[in-house]
Structures are given as structure tokens and as C-alpha cells.
Protein backbone atom coordinates (compact mmCIF):
# COMPACT_ATOMS: atom_id res chain seq x y z
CA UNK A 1 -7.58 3.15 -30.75
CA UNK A 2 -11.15 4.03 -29.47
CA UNK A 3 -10.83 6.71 -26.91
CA UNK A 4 -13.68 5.33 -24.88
CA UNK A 5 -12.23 1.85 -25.22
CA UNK A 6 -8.84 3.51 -23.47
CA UNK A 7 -10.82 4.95 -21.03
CA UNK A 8 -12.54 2.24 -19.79
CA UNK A 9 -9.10 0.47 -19.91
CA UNK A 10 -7.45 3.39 -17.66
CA UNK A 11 -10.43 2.97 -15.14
CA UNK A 12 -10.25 -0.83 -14.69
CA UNK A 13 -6.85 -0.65 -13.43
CA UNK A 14 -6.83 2.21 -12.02
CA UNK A 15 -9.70 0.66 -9.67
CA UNK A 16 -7.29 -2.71 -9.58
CA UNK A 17 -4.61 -1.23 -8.94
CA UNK A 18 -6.11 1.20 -5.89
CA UNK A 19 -8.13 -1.17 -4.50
CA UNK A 20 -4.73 -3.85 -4.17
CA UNK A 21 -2.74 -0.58 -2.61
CA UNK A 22 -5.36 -0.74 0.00
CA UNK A 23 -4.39 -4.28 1.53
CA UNK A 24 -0.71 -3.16 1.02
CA UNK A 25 -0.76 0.27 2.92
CA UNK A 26 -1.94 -1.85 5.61
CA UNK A 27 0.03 -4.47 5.36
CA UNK A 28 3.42 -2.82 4.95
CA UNK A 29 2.40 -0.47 8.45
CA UNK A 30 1.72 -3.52 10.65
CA UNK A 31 4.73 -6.18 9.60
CA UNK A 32 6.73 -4.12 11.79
CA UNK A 33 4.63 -3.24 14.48
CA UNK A 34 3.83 -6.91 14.79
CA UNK A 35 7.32 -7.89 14.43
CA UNK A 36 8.29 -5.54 17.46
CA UNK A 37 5.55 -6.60 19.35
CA UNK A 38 6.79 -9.97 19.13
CA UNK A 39 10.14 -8.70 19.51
CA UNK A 40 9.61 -7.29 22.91
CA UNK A 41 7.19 -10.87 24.28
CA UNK A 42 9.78 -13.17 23.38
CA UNK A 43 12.69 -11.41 24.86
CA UNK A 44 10.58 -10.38 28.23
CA UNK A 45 8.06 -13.52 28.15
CA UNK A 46 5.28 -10.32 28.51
CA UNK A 47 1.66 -12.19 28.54
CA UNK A 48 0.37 -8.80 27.84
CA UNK A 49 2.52 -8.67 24.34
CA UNK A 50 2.13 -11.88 23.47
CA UNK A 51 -1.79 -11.11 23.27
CA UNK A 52 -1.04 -8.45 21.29
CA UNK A 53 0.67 -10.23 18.75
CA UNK A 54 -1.86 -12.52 18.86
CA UNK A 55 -4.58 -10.27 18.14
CA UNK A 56 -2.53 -7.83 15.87
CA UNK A 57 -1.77 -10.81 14.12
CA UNK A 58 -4.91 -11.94 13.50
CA UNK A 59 -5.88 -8.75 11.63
CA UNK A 60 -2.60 -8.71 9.81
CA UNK A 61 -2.98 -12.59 8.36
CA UNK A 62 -6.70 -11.29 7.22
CA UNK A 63 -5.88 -8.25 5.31
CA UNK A 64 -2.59 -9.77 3.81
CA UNK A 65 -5.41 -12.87 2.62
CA UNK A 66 -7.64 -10.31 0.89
CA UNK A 67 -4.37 -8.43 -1.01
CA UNK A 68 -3.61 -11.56 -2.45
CA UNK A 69 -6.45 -11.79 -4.86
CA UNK A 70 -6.08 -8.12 -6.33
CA UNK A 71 -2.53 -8.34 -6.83
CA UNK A 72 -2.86 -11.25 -8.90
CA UNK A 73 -5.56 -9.83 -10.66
CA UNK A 74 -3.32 -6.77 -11.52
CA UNK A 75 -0.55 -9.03 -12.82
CA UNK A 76 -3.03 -10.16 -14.93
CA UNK A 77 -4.25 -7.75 -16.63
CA UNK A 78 -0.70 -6.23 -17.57
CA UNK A 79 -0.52 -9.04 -20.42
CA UNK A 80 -4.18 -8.97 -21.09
CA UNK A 81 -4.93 -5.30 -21.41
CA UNK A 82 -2.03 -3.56 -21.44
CA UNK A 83 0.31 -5.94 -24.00
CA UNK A 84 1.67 -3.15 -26.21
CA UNK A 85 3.13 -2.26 -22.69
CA UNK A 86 4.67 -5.67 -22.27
CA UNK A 87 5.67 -6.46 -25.89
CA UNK A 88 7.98 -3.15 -25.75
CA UNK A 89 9.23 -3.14 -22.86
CA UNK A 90 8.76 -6.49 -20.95
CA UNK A 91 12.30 -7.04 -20.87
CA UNK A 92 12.80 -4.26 -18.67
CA UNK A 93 9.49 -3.71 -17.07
CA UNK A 94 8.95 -7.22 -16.18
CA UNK A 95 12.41 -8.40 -14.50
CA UNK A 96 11.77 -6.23 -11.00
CA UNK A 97 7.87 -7.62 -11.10
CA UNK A 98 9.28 -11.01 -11.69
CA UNK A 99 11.56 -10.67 -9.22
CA UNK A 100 8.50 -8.74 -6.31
CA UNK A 101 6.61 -12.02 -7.52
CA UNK A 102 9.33 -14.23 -6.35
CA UNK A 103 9.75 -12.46 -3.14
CA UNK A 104 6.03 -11.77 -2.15
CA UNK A 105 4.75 -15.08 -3.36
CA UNK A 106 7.58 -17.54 -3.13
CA UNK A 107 9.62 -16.71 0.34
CA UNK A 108 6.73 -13.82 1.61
CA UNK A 109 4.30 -16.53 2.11
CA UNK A 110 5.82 -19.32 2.61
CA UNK A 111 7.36 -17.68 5.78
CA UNK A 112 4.20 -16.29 7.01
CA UNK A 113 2.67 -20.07 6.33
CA UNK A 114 4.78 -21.23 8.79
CA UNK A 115 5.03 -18.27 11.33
CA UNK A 116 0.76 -19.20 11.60
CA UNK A 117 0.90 -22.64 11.77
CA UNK A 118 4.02 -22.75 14.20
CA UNK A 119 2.78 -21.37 16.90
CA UNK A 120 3.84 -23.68 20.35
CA UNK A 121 5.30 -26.07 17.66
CA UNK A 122 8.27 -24.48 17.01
CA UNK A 123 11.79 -22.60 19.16
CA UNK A 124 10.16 -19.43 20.23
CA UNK A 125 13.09 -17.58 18.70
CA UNK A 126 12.80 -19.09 15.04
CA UNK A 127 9.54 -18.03 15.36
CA UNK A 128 10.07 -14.35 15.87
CA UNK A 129 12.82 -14.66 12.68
CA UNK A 130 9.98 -16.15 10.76
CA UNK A 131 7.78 -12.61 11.06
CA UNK A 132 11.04 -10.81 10.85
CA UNK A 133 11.53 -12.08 7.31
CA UNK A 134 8.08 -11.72 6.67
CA UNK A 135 8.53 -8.25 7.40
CA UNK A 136 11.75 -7.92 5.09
CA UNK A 137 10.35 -9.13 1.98
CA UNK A 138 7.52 -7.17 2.53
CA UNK A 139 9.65 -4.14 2.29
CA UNK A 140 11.57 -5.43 -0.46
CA UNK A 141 8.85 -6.58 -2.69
CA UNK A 142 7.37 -3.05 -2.30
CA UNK A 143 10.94 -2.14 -3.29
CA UNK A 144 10.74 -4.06 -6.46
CA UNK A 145 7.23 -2.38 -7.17
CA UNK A 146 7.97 0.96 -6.72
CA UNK A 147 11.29 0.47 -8.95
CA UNK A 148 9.11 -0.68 -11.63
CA UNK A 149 6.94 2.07 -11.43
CA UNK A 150 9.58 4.36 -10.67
CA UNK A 151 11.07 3.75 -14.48
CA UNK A 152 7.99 4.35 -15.84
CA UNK A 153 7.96 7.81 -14.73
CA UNK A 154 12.03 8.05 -15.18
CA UNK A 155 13.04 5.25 -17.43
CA UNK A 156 16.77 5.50 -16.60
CA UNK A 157 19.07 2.54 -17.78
CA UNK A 158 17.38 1.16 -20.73
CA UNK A 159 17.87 2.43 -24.56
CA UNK A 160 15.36 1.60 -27.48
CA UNK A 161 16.49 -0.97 -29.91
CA UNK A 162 14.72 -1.42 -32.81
CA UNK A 163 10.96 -1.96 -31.74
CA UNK A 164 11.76 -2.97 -27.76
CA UNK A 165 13.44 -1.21 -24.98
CA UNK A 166 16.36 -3.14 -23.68
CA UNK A 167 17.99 -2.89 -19.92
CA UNK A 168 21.81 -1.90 -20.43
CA UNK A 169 22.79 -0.18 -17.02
CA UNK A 170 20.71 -2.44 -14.16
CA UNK A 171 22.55 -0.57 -11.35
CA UNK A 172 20.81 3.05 -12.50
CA UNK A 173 17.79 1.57 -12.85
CA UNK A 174 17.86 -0.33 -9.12
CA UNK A 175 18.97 3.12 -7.74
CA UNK A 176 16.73 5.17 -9.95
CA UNK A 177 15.79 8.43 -7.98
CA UNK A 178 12.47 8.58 -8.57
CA UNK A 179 12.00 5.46 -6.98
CA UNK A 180 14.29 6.00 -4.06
CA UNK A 181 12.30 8.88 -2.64
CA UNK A 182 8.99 7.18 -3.75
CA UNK A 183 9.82 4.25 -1.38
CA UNK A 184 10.50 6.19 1.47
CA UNK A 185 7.38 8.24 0.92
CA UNK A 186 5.20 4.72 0.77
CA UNK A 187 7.40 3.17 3.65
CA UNK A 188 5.94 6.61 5.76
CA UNK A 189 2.81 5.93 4.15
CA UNK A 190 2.63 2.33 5.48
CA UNK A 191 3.45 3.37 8.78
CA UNK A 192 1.27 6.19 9.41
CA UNK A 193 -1.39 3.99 7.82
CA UNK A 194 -0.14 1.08 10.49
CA UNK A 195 -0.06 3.00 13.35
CA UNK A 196 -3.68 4.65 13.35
CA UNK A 197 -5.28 1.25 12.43
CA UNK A 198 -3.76 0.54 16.01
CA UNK A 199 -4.41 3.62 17.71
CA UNK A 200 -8.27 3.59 16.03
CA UNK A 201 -9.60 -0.01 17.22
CA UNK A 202 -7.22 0.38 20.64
CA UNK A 203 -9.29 3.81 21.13
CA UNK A 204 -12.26 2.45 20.64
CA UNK A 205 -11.75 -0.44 23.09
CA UNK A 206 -10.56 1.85 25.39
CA UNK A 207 -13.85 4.08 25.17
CA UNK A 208 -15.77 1.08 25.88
CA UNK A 209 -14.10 -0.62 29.06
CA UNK A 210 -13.43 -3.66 27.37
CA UNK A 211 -11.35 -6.28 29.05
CA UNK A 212 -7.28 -6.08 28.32
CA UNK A 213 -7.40 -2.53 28.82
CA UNK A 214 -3.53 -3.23 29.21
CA UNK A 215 -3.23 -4.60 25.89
CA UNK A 216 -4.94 -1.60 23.83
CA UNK A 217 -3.37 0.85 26.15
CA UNK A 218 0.26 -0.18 25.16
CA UNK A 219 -1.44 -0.68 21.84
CA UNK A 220 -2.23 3.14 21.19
CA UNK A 221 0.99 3.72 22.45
CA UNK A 222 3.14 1.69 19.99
CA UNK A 223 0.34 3.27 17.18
CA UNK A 224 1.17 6.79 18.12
CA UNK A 225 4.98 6.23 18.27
CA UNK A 226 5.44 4.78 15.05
CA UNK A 227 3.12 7.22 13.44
CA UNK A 228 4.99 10.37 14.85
CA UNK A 229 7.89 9.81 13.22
CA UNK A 230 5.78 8.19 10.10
CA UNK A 231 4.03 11.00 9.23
CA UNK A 232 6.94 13.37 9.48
CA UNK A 233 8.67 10.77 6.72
CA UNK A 234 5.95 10.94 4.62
CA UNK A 235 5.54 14.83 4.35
CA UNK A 236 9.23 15.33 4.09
CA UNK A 237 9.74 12.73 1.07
CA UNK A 238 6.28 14.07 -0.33
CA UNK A 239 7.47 17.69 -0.67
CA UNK A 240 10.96 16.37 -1.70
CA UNK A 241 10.01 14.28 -4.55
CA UNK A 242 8.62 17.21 -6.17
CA UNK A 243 12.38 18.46 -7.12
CA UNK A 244 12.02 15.18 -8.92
CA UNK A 245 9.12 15.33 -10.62
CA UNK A 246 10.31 18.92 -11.89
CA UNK A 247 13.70 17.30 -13.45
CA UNK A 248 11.84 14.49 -14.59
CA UNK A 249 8.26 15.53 -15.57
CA UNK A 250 8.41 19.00 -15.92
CA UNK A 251 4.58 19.03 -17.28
CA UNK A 252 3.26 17.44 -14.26
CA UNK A 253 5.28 19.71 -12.40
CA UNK A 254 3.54 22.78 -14.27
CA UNK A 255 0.47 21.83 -14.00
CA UNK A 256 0.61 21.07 -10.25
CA UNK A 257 1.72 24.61 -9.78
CA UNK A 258 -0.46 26.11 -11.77
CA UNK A 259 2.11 27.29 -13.88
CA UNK A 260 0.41 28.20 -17.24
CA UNK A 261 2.96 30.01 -18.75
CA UNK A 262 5.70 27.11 -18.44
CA UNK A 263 2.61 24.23 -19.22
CA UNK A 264 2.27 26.50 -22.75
CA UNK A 265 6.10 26.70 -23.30
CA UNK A 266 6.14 22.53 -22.69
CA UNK A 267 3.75 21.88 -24.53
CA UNK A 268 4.92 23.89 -27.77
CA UNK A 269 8.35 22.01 -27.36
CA UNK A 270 6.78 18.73 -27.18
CA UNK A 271 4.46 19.33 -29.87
CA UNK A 272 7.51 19.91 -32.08
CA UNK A 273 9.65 17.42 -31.28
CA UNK A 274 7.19 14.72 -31.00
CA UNK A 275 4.25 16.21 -33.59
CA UNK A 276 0.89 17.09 -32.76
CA UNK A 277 -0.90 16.51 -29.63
CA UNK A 278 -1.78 16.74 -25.83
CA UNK A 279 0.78 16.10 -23.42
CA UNK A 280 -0.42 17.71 -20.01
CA UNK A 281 -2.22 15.79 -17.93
CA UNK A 282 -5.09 17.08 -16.78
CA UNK A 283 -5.96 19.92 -14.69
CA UNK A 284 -7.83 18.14 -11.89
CA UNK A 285 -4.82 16.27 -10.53
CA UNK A 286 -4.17 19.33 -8.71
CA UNK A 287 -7.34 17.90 -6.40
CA UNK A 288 -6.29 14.82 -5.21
CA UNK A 289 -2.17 16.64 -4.40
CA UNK A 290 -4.46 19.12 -2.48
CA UNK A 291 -6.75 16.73 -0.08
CA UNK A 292 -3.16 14.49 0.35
CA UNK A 293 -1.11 17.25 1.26
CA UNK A 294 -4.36 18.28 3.39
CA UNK A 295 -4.49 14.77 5.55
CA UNK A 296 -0.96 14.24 5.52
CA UNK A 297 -0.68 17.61 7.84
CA UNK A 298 -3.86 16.96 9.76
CA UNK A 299 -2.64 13.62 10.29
CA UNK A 300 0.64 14.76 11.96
CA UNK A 301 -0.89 17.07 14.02
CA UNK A 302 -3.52 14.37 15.54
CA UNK A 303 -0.25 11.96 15.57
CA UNK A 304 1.54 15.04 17.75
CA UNK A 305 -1.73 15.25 20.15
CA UNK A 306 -2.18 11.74 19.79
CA UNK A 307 1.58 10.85 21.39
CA UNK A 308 1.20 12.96 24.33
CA UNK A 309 -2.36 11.61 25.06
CA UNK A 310 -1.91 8.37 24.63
CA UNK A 311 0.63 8.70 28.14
CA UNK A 312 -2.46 10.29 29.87
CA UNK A 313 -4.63 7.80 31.82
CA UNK A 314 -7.57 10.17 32.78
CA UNK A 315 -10.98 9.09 31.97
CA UNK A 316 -13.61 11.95 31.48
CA UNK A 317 -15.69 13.49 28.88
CA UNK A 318 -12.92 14.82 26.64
CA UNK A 319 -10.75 11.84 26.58
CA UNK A 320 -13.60 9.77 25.82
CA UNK A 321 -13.86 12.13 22.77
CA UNK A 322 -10.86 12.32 21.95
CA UNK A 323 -10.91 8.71 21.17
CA UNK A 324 -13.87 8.35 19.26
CA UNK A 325 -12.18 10.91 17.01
CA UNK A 326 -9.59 8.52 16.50
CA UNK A 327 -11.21 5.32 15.96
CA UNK A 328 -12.47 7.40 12.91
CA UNK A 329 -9.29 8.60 11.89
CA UNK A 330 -8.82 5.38 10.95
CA UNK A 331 -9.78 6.15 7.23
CA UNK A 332 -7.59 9.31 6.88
CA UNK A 333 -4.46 7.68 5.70
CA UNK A 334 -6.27 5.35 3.08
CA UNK A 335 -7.51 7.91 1.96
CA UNK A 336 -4.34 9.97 1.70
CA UNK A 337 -2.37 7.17 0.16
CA UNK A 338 -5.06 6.72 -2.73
CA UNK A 339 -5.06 10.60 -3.08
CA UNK A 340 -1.35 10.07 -3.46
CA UNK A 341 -1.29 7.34 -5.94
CA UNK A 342 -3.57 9.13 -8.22
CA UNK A 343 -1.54 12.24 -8.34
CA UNK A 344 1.05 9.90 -9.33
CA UNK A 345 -0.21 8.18 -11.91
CA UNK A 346 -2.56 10.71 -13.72
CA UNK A 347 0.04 13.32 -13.67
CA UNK A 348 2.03 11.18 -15.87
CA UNK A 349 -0.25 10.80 -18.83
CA UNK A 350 -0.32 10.62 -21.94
CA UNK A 351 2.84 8.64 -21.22
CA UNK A 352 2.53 5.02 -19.85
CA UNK A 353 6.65 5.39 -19.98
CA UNK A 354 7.16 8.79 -19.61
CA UNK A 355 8.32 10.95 -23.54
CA UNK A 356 8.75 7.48 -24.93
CA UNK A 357 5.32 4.80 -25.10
CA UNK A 358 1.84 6.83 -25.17
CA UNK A 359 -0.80 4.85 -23.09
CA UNK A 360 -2.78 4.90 -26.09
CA UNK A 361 -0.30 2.73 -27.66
CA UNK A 362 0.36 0.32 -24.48
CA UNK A 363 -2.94 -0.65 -24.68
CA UNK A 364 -3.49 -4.59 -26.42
CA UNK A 365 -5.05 -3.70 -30.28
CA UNK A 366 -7.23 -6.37 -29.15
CA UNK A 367 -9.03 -5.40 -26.61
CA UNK A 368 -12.74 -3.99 -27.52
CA UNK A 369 -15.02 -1.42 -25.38
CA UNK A 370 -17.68 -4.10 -24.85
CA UNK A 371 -15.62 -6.11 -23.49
CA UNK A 372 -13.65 -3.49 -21.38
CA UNK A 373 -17.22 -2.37 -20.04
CA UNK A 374 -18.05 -6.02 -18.97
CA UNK A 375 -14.95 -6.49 -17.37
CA UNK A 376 -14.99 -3.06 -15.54
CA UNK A 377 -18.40 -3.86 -13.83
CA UNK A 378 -17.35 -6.97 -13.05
CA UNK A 379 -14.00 -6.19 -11.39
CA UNK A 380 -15.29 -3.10 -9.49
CA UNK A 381 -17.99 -5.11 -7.72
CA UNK A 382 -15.33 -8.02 -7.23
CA UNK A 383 -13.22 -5.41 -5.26
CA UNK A 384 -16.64 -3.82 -3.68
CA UNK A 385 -17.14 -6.76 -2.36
CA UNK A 386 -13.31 -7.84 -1.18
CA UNK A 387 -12.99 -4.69 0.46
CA UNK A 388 -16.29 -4.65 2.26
CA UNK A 389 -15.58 -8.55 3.16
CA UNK A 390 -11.65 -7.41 4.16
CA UNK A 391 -13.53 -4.16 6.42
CA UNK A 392 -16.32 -6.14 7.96
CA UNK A 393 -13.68 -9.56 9.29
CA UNK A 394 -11.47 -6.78 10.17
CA UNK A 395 -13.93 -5.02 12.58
CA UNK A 396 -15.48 -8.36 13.30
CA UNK A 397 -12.25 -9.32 14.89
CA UNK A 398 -10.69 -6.52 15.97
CA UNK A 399 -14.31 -5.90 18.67
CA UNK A 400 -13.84 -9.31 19.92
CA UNK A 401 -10.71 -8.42 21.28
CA UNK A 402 -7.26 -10.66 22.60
CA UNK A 403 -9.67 -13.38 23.88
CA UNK A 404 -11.45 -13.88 20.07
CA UNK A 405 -8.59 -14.40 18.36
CA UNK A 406 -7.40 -17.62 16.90
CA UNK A 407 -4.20 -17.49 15.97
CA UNK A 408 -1.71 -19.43 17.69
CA UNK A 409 -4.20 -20.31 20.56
CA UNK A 410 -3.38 -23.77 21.70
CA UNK A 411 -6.12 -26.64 21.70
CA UNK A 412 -8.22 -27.20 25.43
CA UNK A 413 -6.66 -30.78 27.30
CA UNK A 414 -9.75 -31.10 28.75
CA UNK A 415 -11.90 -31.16 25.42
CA UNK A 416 -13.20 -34.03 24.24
CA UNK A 417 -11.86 -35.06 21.32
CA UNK A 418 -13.54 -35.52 18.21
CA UNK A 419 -15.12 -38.90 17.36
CA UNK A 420 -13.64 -40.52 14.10
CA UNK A 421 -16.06 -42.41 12.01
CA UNK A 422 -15.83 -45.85 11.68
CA UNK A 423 -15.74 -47.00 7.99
């Protein structure tokens, strides 16, 4: 296999697959939020909630839109590019993303499809349990992800017969650890992610005197209470998983301590059970660990100062500051969680399953560099462009505030209707 040809192959998902985790950070940190803000409106009759869901809403149905397209895209290229992956070890591999496809596409949306269209048409009540099993699914389908990934870095339950790897113990690979403790530290992820895309735009309509000062107040509120707790999840599953990645990837482990002495020892063992070769991933993952574990502690502390000011209703100079700063905050965690997934990935190479399939060899023999190149350039601006489109509705939407919002506002009696044609 042409190295550059498995390079270029490495970079196209790599971008695919970042640029999809994106929509889902997002997605996974409001389904809640939403879902308790509807929670709370339909149980009180609050107007002031019910134009938050409306508006939170809004942004939610947009991003979850745009996250569509790149996770089919990745699903895609799995049998495309990556074949020698799915010839070995489909059987395995494939069942939980058959079974995330099922949830996200078949029940996921469908459910949301009718939570948008049935607003004032439907029992209040069955409403709300439409976005509450929107917001289940979401979880689990994120479930079924990370338990697919998860046995690529652990591949627990599953022997190797003949020239495929075959499932034989399905309740060690559903409870896999590596999995377990990656979930919670994406589910903390999502949250934190969720709660200062609230606290962000509700600062920054706050700053500006906008009307429904009510509904961005109690906006930064529910931001900075579910990212409190959020980012307190996510460091304490981050620095736990690493007593897994030391049982199960004790090279990764090395390097990210800059162990030298135990990399050298590793790599002389693998090299003679396996035969010649690399197998410790390079040094520079060590850079994207650093600037997550960096914003995951910066982002506690503003969530700590964030909490106690968001009960403050003082105007002045500072505050006005203060939220500025946090309407551009709202990057930090997207830029954690793609920090994160890097780490994640790149520590595990050479292995696309961890001591048993190289990447080299999950890559299709058919693929060539040309057309890896083409395809590259023509993904990355596809995704330039979705996530530019995906930030610029966003802000669109999110200035115009609780009155600009579409979803589930009813039609005006005293319009006048639409003429039909006459045919």
C-alpha cells in the first residue's frame, strides 16, 4: 500500500469524521436542555418557556439538519475506503452501526418529524414525549457509536476465525469498558458544549438590550447549570479513562506520558511478537491531550464564575464584559471535543483494531492516491462549506431572537389567504 495513498485516506476521514462530531456535540448538549425547557412550559403553561423552546428549538432542528449529511457521508466511506476494515470485521463492527442507523435515522427522525410539524396540532403532553424520545435515541445512538469505536480500541468479545473476526460474547462487547467511560466523557462533552451555546448567544442578547430579556436571562441560567455539573463529568471521566487506556493501549499510554523508557520496552515486545515495525503513535498527540485538558479546566472555571453570575442582575461595565467573554466562549468546547477525538484516534495507530488489523491493511486495495486527493479536496470544501452554512443560519437565527423564529408559530386569522390558481 502507498503510504501517501494511506495518508490521504487517514485525512479524509479524519476531516469526515470531525467535522460530523461537530453537529453531534451540539446536538447531544441541547436535546436535553430543550426537552427540560419544554418540560417545565407544559407543566406551568410559562409563555416565557414556551419561547424558549421555540427559539432553542429552532437552532436545534438546524444543526441536527446539517449533521445529517456528514454522517451519511461517513457511513459511506467505511465500505468505500476503508473495506479491508469491513470485509474482516463487518460482522462485528457493523451490527452496533446498523443498529445507531436504525435508531438515529429510523425512530430519531421520525420523532423529531413529528415533534416540528405538531406543534398546536397535537395533545400538548404527547408532544413533550415526542422530544423526550428524541432526546433518548439521541443518547443511545451515540451509545451505539461509541461501542463501536470503543472495540476498536479494546476489541473484547470477538475471536478471529479463519480470515474474519466473529462476535461470540455480545454482552462484553455492549458493556465494554472502554466504551463505558468514553460515553460518559462525550455525554459531559455534549453538555458542556450545550450549555455555553446557551449561555454565549443569551449573553450576547443580554449585552445588547434586546427584547425577551426574560427569556435569555433564564436562558444563561439553565446554560450555566447544566454546564457546572457537565464539565466536572467530563474532566473526571477524561482523567479516568486513562487507567484504561494504560490496560488497554499501553503505547498510547507511554507516549502520552512521555514515558520513553516503557515506549522502548513496548515497542521491542511488539516488534517480536508481531515482526518488524512501528507501533507508537506519534509523538505530537501529546498536543492536542494538552490544549483539551487545557479548555476542559478553563472551561470549568468560567462555568464556576459563570453560575454565580448568571444570578446577578447588575448592569455595568464589567458585567457587560463579562458577557462578551462568553458569547466567545462559545468555541471553547468544539474545540476541546475535536482536541479530544484526535487524541483518541491518533493515539491508536498503526492499529485500526487495536494489536490485531493495521490501518494499512483496512484500507480498500482499490483505492488509488489520485483519486484519494480528488476526493479529499472535494469533501473538505463540502464540509467548509456545511459548517460555515450550519454557523452563519445558526447566528442568523439565534440574533433575531424568540420573535424570528418559526417553529411551531401558528398561522395569522387575519391574513389573507393565498389565492389558488384557476386551471
Amino acid at each position: 500500500m502507498n503510504a501517501e495513498t494511506l495518508d490521504l485516506a487517514r485525512l479524509q476521514f479524519a476531516i469526515t469524521a470531525g467535522a460530523h462530531f461537530l453537529f453531534v456535540a451540539l446536538t447531544l448538549g441541547l436535546a436535553p436542555l430543550l426537552a427540560a425547557m419544554q418540560t417545565r412550559a407544559t407543566v406551568s403553561g410559562s409563555e416565557t418557556h414556551w419561547r424558549m423552546t421555540r427559539f432553542w428549538g429552532q437552532l436545534y432542528v438546524i444543526n441536527y439538519g446539517m449533521g445529517i449529511v456528514t454522517g451519511l457521508v461517513m457511513e459511506f466511506q467505511f465500505g468505500l475506503n476503508w473495506s479491508g476494515l469491513t470485509t474482516f470485521a463487518g460482522d462485528v463492527f457493523g451490527a452496533p452501526l446498523a443498529m445507531e442507523t436504525l435508531v438515529a435515522f429510523f425512530i430519531e427522525s421520525t420523532f423529531l418529524g413529528l415533534w416540528i410539524f405538531g406543534w398546536g396540532r397535537i395533545n400538548r403532553w404527547a408532544h413533550l414525549a415526542l422530544l423526550w424520545i428524541v432526546t433518548l435515541t439521541a443518547y443511545v445512538s451515540a451509545y451505539w457509536i461509541i461501542a463501536a469505536n470503543g472495540w476498536l480500541q479494546n476489541p473484547v468479545g470477538a475471536e478471529r476465525q479463519g480470515d474474519r473476526m466473529v462476535l461470540v460474547d455480545r454482552a462484553a462487547m455492549l458493556a465494554n469498558p472502554d466504551a463505558l467511560i468514553a460515553l460518559l466523557h462525550v455525554i459531559g462533552a455534549g453538555l458542556l458544549t450545550g450549555g455555553f451555546f446557551l449561555a454565549g448567544i443569551s449573553a450576547f442578547h443580554l449585552r445588547r438590550r434586546t427584547a425577551d430579556q426574560e427569556v435569555f436571562r433564564r436562558s444563561l441560567r439553565t446554560g450555566m447549570i447544566a454546564a457546572l455539573p457537565a464539565s466536572l463529568l467530563t474532566l473526571g471521566a477524561g482523567f479516568n479513562q486513562f487507567a484504561v487506556v494504560a490496560d488497554h493501549l499501553p503505547m498510547k499510554f507511554a507516549v502520552s506520558q512521555g514515558d520513553t523508557a516503557e515506549q522502548a520496552r513496548l515497542q521491542a515486545e511488539l516488534a517480536a511478537e508481531l515482526g518488524p515495525g512501528d507501533y507508537s503513535p506519534p509523538d505530537w498527540i501529546n498536543l492536542p491531550l494538552g490544549l483539551m485538558m487545557i479548555l476542559g479546566v478553563a472551561l470549568f472555571v468560567l462555568a464556576s464564575v459563570g453560575l454565580v453570575l448568571a444570578y446577578v442582575n447588575r448592569s455595568g461595565v464589567l458585567m457587560r464584559a463579562w458577557q462578551r467573554l462568553l458569547t466567545w466562549c462559545v468555541v471553547l468546547p468544539f474545540a476541546a471535543v475535536i482536541a479530544g477525538w484526535i487524541f483518541r484516534e491518533v493515539g491508536r495507530q498503526p492499529w485500526t483494531i487495536n494489536q490485531i488489523l493495521r490501518t494499512e491493511d483496512a484500507l480498500a486495495p482499490s483505492v488509488s492516491a489520485g483519486s484519494m486527493r480528488l476526493t479529499l479536496i472535494g469533501f473538505t470544501a463540502l464540509f467548509a462549506v456545511l459548517i460555515a452554512l450550519d454557523a452563519w443560519l445558526l447566528g442568523r437565527f439565534a440574533r433575531r431572537g424568540p420573535d424570528g423564529s418559526a417553529l411551531g408559530a401558528q398561522p395569522d386569522p387575519a391574513a389573507e389567504p393565498e389565492p389558488v390558481p384557476n386551471f
